[in-house]
Protein backbone atom coordinates (compact mmCIF):
# COMPACT_ATOMS: atom_id res chain seq x y z
CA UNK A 1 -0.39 12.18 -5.21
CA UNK A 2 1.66 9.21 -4.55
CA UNK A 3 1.22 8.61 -0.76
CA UNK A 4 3.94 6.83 2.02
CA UNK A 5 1.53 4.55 3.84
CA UNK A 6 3.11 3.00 6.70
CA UNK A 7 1.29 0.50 8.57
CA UNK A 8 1.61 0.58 12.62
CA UNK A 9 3.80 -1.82 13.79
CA UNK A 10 1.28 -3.11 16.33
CA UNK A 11 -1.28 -3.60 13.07
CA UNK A 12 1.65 -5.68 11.13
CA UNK A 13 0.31 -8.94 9.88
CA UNK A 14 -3.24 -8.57 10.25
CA UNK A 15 -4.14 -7.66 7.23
CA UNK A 16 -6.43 -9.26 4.32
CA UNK A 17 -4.61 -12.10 2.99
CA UNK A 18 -4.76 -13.54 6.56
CA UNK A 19 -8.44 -13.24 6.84
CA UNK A 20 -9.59 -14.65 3.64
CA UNK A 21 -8.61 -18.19 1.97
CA UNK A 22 -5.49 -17.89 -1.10
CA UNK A 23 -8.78 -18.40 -3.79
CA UNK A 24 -10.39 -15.66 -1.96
CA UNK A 25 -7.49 -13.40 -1.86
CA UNK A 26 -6.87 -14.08 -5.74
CA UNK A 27 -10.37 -12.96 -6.70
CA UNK A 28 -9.86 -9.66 -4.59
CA UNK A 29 -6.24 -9.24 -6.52
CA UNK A 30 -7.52 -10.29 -10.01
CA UNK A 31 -11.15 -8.04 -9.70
CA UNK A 32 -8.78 -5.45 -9.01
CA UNK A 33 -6.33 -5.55 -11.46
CA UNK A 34 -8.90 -6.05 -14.27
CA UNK A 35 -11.04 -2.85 -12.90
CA UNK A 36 -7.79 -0.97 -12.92
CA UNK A 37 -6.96 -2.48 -16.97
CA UNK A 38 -3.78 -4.06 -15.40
CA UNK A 39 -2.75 0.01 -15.18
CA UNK A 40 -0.94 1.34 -11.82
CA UNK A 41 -3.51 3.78 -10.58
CA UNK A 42 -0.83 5.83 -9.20
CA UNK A 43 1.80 6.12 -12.01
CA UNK A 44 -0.16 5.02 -15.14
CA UNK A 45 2.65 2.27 -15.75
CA UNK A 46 0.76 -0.26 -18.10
CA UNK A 47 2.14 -4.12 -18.58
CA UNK A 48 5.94 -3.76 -17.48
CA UNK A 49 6.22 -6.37 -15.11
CA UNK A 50 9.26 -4.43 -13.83
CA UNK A 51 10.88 -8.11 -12.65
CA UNK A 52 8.12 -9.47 -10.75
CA UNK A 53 5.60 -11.92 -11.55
CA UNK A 54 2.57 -9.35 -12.39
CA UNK A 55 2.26 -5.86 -13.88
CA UNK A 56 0.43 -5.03 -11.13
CA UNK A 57 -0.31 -5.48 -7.46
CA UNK A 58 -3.30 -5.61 -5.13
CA UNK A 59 -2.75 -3.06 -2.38
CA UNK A 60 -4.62 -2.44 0.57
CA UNK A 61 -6.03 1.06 1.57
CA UNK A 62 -6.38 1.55 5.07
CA UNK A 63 -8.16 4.55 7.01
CA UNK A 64 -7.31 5.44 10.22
CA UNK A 65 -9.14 7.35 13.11
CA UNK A 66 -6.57 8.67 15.42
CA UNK A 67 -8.75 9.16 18.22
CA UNK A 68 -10.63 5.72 18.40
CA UNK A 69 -7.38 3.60 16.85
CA UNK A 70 -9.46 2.36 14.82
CA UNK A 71 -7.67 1.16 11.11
CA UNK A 72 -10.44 0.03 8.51
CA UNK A 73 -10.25 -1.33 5.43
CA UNK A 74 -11.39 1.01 2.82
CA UNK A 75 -10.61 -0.96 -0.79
CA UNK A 76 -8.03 -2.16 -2.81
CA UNK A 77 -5.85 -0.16 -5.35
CA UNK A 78 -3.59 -1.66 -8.52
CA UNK A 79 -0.21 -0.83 -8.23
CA UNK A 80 3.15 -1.02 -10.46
CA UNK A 81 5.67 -2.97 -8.30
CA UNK A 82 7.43 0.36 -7.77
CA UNK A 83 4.78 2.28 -6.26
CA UNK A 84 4.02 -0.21 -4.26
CA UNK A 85 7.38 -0.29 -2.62
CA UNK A 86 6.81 3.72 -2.27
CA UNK A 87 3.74 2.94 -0.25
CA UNK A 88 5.85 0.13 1.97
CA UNK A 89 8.42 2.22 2.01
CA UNK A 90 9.91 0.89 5.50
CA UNK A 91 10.36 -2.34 3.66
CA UNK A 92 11.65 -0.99 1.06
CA UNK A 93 14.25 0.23 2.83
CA UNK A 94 15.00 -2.77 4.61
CA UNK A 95 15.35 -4.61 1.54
CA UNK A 96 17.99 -2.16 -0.05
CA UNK A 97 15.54 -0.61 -2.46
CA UNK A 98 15.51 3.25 -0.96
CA UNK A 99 16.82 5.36 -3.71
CA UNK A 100 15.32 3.53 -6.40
CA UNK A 101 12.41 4.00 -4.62
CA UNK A 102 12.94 7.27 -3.62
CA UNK A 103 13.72 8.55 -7.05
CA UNK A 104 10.29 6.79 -8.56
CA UNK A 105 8.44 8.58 -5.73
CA UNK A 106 10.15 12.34 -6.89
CA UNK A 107 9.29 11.15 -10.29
CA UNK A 108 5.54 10.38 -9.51
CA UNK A 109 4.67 13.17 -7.46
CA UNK A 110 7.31 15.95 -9.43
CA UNK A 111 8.99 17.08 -6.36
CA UNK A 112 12.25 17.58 -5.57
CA UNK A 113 14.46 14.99 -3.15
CA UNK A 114 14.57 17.15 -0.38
CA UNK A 115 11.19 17.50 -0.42
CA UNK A 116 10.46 14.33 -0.91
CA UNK A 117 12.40 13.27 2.39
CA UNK A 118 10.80 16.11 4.75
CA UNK A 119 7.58 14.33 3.62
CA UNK A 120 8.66 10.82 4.35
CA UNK A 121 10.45 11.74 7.51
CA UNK A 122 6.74 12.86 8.40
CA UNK A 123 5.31 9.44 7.51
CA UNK A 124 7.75 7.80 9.66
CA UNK A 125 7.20 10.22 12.87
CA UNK A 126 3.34 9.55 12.30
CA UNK A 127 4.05 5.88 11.83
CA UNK A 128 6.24 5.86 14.98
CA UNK A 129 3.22 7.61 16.74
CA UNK A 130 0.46 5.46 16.04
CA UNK A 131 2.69 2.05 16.33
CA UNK A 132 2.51 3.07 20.57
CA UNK A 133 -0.84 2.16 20.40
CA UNK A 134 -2.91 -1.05 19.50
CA UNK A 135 -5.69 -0.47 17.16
CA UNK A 136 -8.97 -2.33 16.13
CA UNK A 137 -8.80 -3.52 12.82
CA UNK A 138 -11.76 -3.75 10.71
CA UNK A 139 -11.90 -5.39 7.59
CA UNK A 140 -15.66 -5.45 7.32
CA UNK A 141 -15.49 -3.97 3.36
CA UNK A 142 -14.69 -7.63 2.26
CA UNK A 143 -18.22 -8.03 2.38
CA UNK A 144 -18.75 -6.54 -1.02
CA UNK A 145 -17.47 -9.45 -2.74
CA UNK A 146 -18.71 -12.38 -3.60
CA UNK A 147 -16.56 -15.77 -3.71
CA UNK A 148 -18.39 -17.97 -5.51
């Protein structure tokens, strides 16, 4: 299932392509494309660059423990640029993309719109929860590749 993954606001900006040099973050992005075939991994969308500069993107996948606040870094998934919007869907909002984004999202996960919003609605009240808080960030998994 296509997932909303919101980041908490108090975790914005510390994320991977801050840690690691622009080479470094362009081997992550290009390993993972080319495991993925240059296919979304959510939708199956295969070489429609869908007006941005790649048929894919590099997305982060976060876990988080709730009752340490601690958010670690758990791989990388290739996305379409559409369901990568889905899974920033907060900024897709603020950038005027919601229904489009919205209606890829019913179209992913076959569910209806009302449906759809109950569940996002959720994501937001858990988002709003766990932004109250500050949380550790660990981004130890880089360590599995190599930069050479």
């Amino acid at each position: 299932m296509l997932t909303v993954e919101l980041v908490p606001k108090t975790s914005w900006y510390a994320n991977v392509r801050k840690e690691v040099t622009k080479k470094q973050w362009n081997i992550i992005k290009k390993q993972t494309a080319e495991d993925a075939n240059h296919i979304c991994q959510e939708c199956g969308s295969s070489g429609l660059k869908q007006g941005r500069k790649h048929a894919v993107e590099c997305h982060e996948i976060w876990q988080y423990d709730d009752k340490t606040l601690k958010q670690t870094l758990v791989g990388f998934i290739a996305l379409c640029p559409r369901c990568h919007n889905v899974k920033h869907f907060g900024k897709a909002r603020m950038l005027g993309l919601e229904q489009q984004t919205l209606q890829h999202f019913c179209k992913v996960n076959k569910m209806t719109a009302p449906f759809a919003n109950a569940y996002i609605n959720e994501a937001f009240r858990k988002w709003f929860e766990r932004s109250q808080f500050k949380w550790e960030v660990d981004m130890s998994y880089l360590k599995v590749y190599n930069y050479e």
